[in-house]
Protein backbone atom coordinates (compact mmCIF):
# COMPACT_ATOMS: atom_id res chain seq x y z
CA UNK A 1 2.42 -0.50 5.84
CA UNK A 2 4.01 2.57 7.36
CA UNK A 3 6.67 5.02 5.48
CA UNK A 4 9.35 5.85 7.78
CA UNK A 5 11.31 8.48 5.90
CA UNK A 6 13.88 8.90 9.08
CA UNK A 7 14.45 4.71 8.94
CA UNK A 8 15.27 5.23 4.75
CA UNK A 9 17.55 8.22 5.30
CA UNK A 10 19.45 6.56 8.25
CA UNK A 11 19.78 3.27 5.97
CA UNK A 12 21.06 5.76 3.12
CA UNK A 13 23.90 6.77 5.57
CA UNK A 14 25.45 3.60 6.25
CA UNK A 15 25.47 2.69 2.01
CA UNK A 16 28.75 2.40 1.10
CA UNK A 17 30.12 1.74 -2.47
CA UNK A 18 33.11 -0.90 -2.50
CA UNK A 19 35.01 -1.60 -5.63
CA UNK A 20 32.94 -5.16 -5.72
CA UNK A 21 29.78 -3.50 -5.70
CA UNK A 22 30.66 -1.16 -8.97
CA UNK A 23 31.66 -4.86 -10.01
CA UNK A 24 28.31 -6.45 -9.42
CA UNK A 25 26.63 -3.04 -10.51
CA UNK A 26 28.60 -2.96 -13.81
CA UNK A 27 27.24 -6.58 -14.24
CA UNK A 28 23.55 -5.71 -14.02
CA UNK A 29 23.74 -3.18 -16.04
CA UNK A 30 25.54 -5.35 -18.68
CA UNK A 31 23.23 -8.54 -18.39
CA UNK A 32 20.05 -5.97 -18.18
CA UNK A 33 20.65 -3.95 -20.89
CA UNK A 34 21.21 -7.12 -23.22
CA UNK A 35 17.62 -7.09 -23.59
CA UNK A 36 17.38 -3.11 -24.74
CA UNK A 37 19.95 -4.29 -27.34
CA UNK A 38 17.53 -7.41 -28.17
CA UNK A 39 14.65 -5.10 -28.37
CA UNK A 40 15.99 -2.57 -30.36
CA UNK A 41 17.19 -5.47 -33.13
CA UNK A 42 14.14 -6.79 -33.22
CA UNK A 43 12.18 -3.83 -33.70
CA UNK A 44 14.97 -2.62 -36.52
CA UNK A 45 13.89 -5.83 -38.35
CA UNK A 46 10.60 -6.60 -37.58
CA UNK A 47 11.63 -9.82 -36.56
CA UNK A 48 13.22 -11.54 -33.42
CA UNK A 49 17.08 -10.72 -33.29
CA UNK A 50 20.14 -11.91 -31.08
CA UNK A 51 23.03 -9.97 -32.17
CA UNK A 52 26.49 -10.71 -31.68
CA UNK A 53 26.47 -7.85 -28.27
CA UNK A 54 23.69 -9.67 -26.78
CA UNK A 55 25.74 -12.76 -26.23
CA UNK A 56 28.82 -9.90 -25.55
CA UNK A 57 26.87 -8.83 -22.78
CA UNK A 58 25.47 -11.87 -21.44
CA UNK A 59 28.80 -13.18 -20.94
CA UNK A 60 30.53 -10.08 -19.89
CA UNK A 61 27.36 -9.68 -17.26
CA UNK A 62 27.27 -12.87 -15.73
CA UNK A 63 30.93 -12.87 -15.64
CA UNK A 64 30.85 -9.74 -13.84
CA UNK A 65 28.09 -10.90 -11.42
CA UNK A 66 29.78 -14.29 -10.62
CA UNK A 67 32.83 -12.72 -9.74
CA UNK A 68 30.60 -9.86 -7.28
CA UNK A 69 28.95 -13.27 -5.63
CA UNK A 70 32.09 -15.47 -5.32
CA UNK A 71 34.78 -12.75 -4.05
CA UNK A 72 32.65 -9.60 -3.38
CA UNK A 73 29.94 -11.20 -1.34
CA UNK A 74 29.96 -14.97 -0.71
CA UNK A 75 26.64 -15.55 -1.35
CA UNK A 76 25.91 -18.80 -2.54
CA UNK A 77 22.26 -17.98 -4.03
CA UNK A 78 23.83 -15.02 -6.26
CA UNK A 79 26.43 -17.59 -7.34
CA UNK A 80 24.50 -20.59 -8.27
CA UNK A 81 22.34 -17.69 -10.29
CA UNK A 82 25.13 -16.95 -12.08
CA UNK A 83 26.80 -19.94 -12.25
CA UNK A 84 24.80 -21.63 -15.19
CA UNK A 85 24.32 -18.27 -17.35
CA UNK A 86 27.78 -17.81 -17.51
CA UNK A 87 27.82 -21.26 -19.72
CA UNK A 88 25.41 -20.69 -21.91
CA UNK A 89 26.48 -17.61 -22.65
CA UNK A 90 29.68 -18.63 -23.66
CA UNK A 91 28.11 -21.83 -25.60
CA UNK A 92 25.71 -19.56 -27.55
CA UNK A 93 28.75 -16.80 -28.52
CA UNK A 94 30.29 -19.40 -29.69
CA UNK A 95 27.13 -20.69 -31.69
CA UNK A 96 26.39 -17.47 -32.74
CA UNK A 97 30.15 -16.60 -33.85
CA UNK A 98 30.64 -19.93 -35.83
CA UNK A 99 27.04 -19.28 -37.71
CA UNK A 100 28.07 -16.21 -38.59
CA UNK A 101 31.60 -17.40 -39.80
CA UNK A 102 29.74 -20.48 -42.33
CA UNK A 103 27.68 -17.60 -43.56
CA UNK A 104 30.88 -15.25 -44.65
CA UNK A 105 32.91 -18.07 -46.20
CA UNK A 106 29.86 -20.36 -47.74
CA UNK A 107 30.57 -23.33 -45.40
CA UNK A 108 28.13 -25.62 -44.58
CA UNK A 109 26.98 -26.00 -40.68
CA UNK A 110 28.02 -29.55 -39.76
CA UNK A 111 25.35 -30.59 -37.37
């Protein structure tokens, strides 16, 4: 494998930042740091932890990303990525936010 330090510069000239690409960078950063947030729950309790901001960002992230692949890049592989996350992130926030609800008020979780 050769390192061509001229070819990497030359590539770094032509990177440009559009307001889609803070879009689909604001998205990865959401949907990856969801799992520093798991990991720091789970270590504060010594047990394994979704909080209510992992779901947040899951949603928020794949949100973010889908809308980067449908309008920022047409790319059908980022989309169909994205595509399913988006749902289950949504269907476990709501899980998640109804759970928590039953707990508050003493209702029981109808199956």
């Amino acid at each position: 494998m050769h390192f061509d330090l001229s070819h990497i510069l030359q590539s770094l000239q032509h990177f440009q930042i559009t307001p889609w690409k803070v879009v689909g960078y604001v998205g990865t950063l959401m949907f990856t740091g969801r799992w520093f947030v798991q990991l720091y729950y789970t270590r504060k309790y010594k047990r394994v932890v979704m909080p209510l901001s992992f779901w947040w960002m899951s949603v928020t992230g794949s949100a973010l990303l889908l809308a980067y692949f449908v309008f920022g890049k047409n790319d059908s592989v980022g989309i169909l990525s994205n595509f399913f996350p988006v749902f289950v992130s949504v269907y476990n926030l709501f899980v998640h936010m109804r759970h928590h609800k039953n707990n508050v008020t003493g209702d029981e979780i109808n199956g």
